[in-house]
Protein backbone atom coordinates (compact mmCIF):
# COMPACT_ATOMS: atom_id res chain seq x y z
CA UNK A 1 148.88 -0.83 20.77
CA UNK A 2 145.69 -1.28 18.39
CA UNK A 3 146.72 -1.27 14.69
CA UNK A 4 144.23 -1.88 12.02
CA UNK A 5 143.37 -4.83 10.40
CA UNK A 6 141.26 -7.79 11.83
CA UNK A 7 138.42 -7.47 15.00
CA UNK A 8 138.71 -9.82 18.01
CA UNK A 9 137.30 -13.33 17.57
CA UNK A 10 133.62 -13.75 18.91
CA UNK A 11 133.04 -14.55 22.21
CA UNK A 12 131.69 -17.62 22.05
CA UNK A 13 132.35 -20.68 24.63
CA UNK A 14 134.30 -23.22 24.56
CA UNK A 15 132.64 -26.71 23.67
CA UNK A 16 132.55 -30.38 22.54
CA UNK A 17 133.38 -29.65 19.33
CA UNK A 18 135.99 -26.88 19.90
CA UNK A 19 139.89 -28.02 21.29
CA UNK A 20 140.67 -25.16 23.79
CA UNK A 21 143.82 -22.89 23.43
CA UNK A 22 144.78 -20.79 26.70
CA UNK A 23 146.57 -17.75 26.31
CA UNK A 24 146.69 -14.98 24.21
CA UNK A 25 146.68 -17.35 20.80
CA UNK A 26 142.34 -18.14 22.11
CA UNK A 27 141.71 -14.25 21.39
CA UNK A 28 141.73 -14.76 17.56
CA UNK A 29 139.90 -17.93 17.61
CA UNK A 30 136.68 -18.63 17.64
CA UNK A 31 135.33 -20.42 20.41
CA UNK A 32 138.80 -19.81 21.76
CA UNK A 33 139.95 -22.96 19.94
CA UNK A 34 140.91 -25.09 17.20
CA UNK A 35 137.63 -27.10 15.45
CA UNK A 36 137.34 -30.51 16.53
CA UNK A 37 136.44 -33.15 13.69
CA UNK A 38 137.66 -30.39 11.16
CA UNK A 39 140.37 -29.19 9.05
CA UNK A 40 142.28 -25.77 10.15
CA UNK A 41 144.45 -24.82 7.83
CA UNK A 42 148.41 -23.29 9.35
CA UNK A 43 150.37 -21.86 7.71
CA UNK A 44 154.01 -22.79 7.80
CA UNK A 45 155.93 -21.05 10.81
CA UNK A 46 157.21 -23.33 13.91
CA UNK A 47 157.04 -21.20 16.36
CA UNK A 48 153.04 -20.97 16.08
CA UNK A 49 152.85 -24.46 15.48
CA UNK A 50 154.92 -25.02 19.00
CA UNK A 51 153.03 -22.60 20.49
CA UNK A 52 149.40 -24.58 19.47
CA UNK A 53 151.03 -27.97 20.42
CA UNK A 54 152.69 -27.09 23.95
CA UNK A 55 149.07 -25.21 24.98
CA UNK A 56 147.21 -28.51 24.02
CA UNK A 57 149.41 -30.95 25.79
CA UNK A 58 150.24 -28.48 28.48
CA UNK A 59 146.70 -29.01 29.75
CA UNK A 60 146.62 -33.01 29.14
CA UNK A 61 146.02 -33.63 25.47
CA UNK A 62 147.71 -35.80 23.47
CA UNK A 63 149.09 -34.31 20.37
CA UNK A 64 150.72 -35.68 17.44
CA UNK A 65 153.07 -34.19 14.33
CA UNK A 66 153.46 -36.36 11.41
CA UNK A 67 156.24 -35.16 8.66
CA UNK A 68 157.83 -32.84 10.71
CA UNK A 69 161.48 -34.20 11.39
CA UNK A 70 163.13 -30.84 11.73
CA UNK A 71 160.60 -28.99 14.03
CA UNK A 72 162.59 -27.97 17.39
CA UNK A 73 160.48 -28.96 20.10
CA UNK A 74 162.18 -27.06 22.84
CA UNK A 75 159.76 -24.18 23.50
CA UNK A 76 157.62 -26.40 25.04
CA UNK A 77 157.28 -27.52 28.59
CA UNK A 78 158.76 -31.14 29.50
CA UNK A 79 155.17 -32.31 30.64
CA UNK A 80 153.54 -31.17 27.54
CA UNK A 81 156.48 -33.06 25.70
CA UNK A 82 155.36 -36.41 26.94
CA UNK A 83 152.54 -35.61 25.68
CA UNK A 84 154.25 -35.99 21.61
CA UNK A 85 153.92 -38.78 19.36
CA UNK A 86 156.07 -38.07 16.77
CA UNK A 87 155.71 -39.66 13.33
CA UNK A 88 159.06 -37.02 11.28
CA UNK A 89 159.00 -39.68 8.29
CA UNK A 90 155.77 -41.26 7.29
CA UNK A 91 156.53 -41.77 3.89
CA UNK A 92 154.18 -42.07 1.43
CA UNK A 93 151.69 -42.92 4.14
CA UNK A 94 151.18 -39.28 5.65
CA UNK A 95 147.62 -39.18 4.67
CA UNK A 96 146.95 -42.41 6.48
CA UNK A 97 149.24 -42.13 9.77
CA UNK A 98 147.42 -38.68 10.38
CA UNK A 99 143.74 -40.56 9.85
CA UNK A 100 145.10 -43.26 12.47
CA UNK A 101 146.14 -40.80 14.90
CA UNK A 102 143.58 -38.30 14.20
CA UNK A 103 141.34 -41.35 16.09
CA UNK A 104 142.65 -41.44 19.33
CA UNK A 105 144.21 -37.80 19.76
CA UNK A 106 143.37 -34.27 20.54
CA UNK A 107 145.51 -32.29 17.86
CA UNK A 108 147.37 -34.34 15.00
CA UNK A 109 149.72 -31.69 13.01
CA UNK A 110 150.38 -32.84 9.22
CA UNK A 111 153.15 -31.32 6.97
CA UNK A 112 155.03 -31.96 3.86
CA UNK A 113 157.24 -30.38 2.92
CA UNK A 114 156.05 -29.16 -0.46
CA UNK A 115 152.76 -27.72 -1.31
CA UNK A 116 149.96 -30.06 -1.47
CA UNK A 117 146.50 -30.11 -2.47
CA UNK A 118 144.21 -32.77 -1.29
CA UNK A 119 140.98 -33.13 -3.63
CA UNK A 120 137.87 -34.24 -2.53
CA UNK A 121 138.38 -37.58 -3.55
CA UNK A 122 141.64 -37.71 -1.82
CA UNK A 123 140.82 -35.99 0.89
CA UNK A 124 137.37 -38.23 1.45
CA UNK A 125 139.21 -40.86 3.83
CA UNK A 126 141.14 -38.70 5.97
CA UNK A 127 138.21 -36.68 6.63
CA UNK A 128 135.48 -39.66 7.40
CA UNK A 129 138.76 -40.55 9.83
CA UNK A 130 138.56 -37.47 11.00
CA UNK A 131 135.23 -37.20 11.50
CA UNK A 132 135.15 -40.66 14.00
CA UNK A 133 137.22 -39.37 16.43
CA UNK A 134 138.13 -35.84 18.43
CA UNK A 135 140.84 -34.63 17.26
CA UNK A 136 141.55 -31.13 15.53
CA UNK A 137 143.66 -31.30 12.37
CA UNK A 138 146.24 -29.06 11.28
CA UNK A 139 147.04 -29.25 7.87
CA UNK A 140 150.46 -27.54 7.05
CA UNK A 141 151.21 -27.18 3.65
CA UNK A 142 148.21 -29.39 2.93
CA UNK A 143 145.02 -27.55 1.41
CA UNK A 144 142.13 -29.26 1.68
CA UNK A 145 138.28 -28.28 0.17
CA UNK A 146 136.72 -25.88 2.72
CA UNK A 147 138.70 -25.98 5.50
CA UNK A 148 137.10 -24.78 8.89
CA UNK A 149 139.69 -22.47 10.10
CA UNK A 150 143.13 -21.11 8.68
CA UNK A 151 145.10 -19.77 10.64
CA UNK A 152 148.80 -17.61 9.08
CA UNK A 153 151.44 -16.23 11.48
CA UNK A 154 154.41 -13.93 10.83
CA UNK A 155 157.73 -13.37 13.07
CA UNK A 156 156.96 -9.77 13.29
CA UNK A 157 159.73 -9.36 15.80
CA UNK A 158 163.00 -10.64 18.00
CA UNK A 159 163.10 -9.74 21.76
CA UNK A 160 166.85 -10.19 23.71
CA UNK A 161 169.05 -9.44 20.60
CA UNK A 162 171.06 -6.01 21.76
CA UNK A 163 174.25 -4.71 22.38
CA UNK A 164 176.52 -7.94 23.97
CA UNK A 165 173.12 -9.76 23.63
CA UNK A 166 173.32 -12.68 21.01
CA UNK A 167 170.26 -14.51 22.44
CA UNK A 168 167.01 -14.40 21.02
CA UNK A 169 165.23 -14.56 24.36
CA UNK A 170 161.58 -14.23 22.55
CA UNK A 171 159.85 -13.74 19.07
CA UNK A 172 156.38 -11.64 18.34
CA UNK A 173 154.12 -13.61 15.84
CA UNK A 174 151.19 -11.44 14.22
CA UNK A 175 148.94 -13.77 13.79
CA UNK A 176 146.08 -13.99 11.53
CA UNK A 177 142.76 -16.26 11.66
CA UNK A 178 140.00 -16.43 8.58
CA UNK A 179 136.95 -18.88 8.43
CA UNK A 180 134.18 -18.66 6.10
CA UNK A 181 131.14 -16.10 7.13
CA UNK A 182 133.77 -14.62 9.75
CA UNK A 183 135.59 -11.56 8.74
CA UNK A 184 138.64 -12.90 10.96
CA UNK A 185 140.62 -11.82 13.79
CA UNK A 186 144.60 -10.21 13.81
CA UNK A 187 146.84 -10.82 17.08
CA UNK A 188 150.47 -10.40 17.72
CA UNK A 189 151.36 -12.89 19.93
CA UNK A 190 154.71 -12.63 22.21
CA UNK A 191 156.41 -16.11 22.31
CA UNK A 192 159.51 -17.00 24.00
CA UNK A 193 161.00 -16.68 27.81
CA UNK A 194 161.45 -13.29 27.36
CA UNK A 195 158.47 -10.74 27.70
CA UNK A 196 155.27 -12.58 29.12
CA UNK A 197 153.13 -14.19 26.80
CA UNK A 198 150.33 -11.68 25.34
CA UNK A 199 148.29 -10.72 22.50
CA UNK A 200 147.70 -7.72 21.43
CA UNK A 201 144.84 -8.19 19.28
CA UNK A 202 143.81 -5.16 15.96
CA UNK A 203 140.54 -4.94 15.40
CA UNK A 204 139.03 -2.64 12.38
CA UNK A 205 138.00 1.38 12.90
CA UNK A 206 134.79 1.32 11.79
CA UNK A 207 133.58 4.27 9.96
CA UNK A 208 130.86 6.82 11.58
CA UNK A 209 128.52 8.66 9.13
């Protein structure tokens, strides 16, 4: 079911410099990915986050998630979990542990837990980190100058809760992806062991003279 709102991401492929996502989550991307050597901004919501880390890993990457302590890791697969390193309390040091592991991984996931904005002085070191290795950076509630991507979900919906059902079985995520000179591209992704895992991506009704 089409709704308005958003057009499917181009079709471009897959590269060096773009971290593949499988799955429905690669139809609002472009390049089918996540930036590598860039900042994509996410916006707060675990189970997109999850989703992102346990596609990555799930196909060999290494992925780490730095000021997270209360994310629950258990929609992912236990190979993709080996696949974690973990930093929940970095301290002051987020900025720095992210940089580090942003050298040697594939996707490095940074949160606080409070709003904060990164200027281009501050930002300067993480992002000539950044740009030395491979990974793709996902800044959660971290806003950096010009990010490359931003990416927003919302839990749209809850699949399994009914009648002498207390189980949330699955969750749909609209999902919403924005870079600069792209109009962007709207999903709404179905997460969970419930239904199978699909996008249904909105694209705009153009109008005809």
């Amino acid at each position: 079911m089409a709704e308005l709102g958003g057009e499917a991401a181009p079709q471009v492929v897959a590269g060096e410099g773009v971290l593949s996502v499988d799955g429905g989550l690669a139809q609002v991307l472009p390049g089918g990915g996540l930036p590598r050597r860039a900042v994509t901004q996410v916006s707060d919501t675990p189970a997109l986050v999850v989703e992102l880390l346990d596609r990555v890993a799930g196909k060999g990457g290494t992925v780490g998630v730095i000021g997270w302590p209360e994310l629950s890791y258990a929609g992912m697969s236990a190979g993709a979990l080996e696949r974690v390193i973990a930093v929940p309390e970095p301290g002051i040091e987020d900025l720095t542990v992210a940089g580090v592991l942003a050298e040697g991984l594939d996707l490095v996931v940074l949160r606080t837990r409070t709003e904060l904005r990164l200027s281009p002085v501050r930002a300067r070191p993480l992002l000539a980190r950044l740009r030395k290795g491979n990974a793709a950076l996902a800044a959660v509630n971290v806003a950096v100058p010009s990010p490359a991507l931003r990416i927003s979900g919302q839990v749209a919906q809850f699949h399994g809760i009914g009648r002498g059902t207390g189980r949330i079985r699955g969750i749909d995520v609209r999902v919403r992806a924005t870079a600069k000179g792209w109009p962007g591209a709207t999903a709404t992704l179905t997460l969970g062991t419930g239904p199978v895992r699909e996008a249904v991506v909105e694209r705009h009704l153009k109008a005809v003279p």
